[in-house]
Protein backbone atom coordinates (compact mmCIF):
# COMPACT_ATOMS: atom_id res chain seq x y z
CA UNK A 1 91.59 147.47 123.97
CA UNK A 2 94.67 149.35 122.31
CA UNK A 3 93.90 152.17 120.01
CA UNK A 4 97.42 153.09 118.94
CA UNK A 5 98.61 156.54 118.61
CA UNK A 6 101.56 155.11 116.99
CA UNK A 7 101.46 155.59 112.86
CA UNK A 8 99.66 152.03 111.77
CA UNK A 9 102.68 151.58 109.55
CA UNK A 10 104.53 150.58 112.65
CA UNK A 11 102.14 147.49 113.16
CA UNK A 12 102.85 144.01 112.36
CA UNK A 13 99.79 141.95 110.95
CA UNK A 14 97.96 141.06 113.85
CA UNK A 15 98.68 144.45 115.65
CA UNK A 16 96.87 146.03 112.50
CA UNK A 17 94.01 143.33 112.35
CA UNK A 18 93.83 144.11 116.11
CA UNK A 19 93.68 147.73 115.74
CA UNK A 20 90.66 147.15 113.17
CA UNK A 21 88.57 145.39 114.94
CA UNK A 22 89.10 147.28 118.49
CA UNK A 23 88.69 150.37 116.68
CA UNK A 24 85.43 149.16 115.12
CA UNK A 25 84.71 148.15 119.35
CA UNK A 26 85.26 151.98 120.24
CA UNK A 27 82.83 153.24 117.39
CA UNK A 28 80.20 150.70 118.74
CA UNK A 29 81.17 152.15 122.16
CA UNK A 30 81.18 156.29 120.72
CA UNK A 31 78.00 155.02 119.47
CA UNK A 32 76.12 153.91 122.73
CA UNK A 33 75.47 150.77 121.15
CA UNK A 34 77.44 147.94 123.66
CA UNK A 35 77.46 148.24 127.19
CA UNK A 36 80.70 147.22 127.98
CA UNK A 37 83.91 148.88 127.79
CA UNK A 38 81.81 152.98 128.13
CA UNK A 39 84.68 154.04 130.43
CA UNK A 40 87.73 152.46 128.74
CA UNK A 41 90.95 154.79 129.29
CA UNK A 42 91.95 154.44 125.60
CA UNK A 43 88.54 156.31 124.95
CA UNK A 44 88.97 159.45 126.96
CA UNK A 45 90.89 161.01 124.07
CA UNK A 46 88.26 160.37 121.52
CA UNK A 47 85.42 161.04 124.08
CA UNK A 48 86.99 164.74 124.81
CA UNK A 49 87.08 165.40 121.32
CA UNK A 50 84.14 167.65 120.57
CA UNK A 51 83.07 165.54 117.98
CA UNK A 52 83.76 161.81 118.83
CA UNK A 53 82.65 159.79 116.16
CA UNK A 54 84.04 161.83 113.49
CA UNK A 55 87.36 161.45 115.50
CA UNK A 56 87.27 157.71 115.54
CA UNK A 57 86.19 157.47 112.48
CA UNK A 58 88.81 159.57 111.43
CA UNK A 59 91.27 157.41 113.30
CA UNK A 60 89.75 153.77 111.48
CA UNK A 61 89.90 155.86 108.16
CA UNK A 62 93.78 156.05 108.56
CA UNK A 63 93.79 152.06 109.68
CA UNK A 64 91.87 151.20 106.65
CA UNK A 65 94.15 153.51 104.65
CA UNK A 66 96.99 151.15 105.74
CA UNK A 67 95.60 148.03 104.85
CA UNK A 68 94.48 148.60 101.54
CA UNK A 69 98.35 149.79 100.96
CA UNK A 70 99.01 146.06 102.68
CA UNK A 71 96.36 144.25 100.13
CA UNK A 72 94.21 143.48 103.24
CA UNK A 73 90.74 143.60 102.38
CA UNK A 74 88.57 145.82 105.62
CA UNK A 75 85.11 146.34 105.19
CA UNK A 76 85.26 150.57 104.30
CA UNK A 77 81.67 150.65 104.66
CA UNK A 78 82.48 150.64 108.50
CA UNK A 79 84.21 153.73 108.51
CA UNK A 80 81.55 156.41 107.27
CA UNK A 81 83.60 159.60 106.70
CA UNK A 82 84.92 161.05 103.19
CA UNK A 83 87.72 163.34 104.16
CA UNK A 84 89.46 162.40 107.69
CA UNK A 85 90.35 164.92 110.55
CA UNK A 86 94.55 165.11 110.87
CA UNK A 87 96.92 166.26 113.79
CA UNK A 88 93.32 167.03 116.21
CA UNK A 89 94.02 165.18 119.09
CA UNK A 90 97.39 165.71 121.57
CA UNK A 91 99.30 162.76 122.34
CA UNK A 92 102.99 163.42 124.48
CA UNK A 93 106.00 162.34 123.10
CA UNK A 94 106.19 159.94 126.08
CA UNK A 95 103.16 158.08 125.32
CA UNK A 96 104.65 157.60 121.89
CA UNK A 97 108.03 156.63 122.92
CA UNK A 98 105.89 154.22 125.67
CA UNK A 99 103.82 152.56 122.66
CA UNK A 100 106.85 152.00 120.63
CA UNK A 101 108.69 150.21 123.32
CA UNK A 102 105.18 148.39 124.09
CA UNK A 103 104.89 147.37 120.32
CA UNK A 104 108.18 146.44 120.13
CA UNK A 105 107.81 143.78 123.25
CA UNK A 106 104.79 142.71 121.63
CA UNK A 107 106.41 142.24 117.83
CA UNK A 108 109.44 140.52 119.24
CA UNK A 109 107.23 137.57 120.39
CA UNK A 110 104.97 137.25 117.65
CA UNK A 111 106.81 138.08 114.14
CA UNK A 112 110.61 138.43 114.23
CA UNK A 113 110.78 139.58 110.64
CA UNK A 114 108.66 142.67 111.71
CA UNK A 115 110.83 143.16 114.53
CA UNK A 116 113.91 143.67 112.51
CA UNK A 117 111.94 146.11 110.79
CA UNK A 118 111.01 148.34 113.67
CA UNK A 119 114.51 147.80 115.16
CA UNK A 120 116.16 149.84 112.28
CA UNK A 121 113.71 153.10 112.36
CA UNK A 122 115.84 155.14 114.29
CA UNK A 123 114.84 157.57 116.83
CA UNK A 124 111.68 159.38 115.28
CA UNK A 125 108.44 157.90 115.77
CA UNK A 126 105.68 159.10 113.84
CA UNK A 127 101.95 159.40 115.61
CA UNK A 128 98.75 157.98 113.77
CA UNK A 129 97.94 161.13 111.35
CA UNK A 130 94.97 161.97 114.02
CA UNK A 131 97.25 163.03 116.73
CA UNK A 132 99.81 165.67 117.09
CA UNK A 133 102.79 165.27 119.21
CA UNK A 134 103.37 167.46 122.05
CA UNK A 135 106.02 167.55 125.32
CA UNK A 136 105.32 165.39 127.87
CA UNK A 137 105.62 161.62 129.85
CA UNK A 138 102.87 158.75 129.55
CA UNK A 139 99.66 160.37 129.52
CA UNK A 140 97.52 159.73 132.35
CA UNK A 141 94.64 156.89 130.76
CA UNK A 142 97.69 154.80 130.10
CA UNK A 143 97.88 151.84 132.12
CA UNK A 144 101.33 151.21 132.55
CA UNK A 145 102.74 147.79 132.81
């Protein structure tokens, strides 16, 4: 699972049909309603939020948000929230700067027009609208490769 604190604009095709449907996994997980994946690291953010399911539905809102802007067609229904959270959740400029290298890896394999793209936008990287960026390395769920 991979819940992206990068900005989903970032995201090639698959990384954004990806991010959909794992996202969707987390609600189901926020939810108590699958057994599996209940103490995934990418969840400890969302779980420590005081309210998680508005949080990750806040996060899917911003997902969907990006595909309709791609004419990809999500199912909205899934994401039950009419005005999303923004900027709630911490993320450290080092988990960013870790994603972005990670996407990068993962785009250079998969879609090399997308990888041009990502290769020419410079040195700021901007966080999924749910997180705020503060100091620091790789936070500590990451499970670095």
């Amino acid at each position: 699972m991979r819940l992206w604190s990068l900005h989903p604009k970032y995201l090639d095709s698959k990384g954004l049909v990806a991010v959909w449907r794992e996202g969707l996994l987390a609600k189901k997980v926020l939810e108590n309603k699958t057994r599996g994946y209940k103490n995934h690291p990418q969840l400890t953010r969302f779980k420590n939020f005081k309210n998680p399911l508005l949080a990750i539905n806040s996060y899917l809102y911003y997902i969907y948000e990006e595909a309709e802007k791609r004419g990809y067609h999500f199912n909205g229904d899934k994401v039950k929230i009419k005005k999303p959270l923004s900027h709630i959740i911490l993320v450290s400029k080092g988990q960013i700067d870790y994603e972005f290298q990670l996407l990068n890896k993962k785009v250079f394999k998969r879609d090399k027009k997308h990888y041009k793209i990502l290769k020419n936008q410079g040195k700021k990287i901007i966080a999924h609208p749910l997180f705020r960026v503060t100091r620091g390395g790789i936070e500590k769920w990451e499970k670095v490769k």
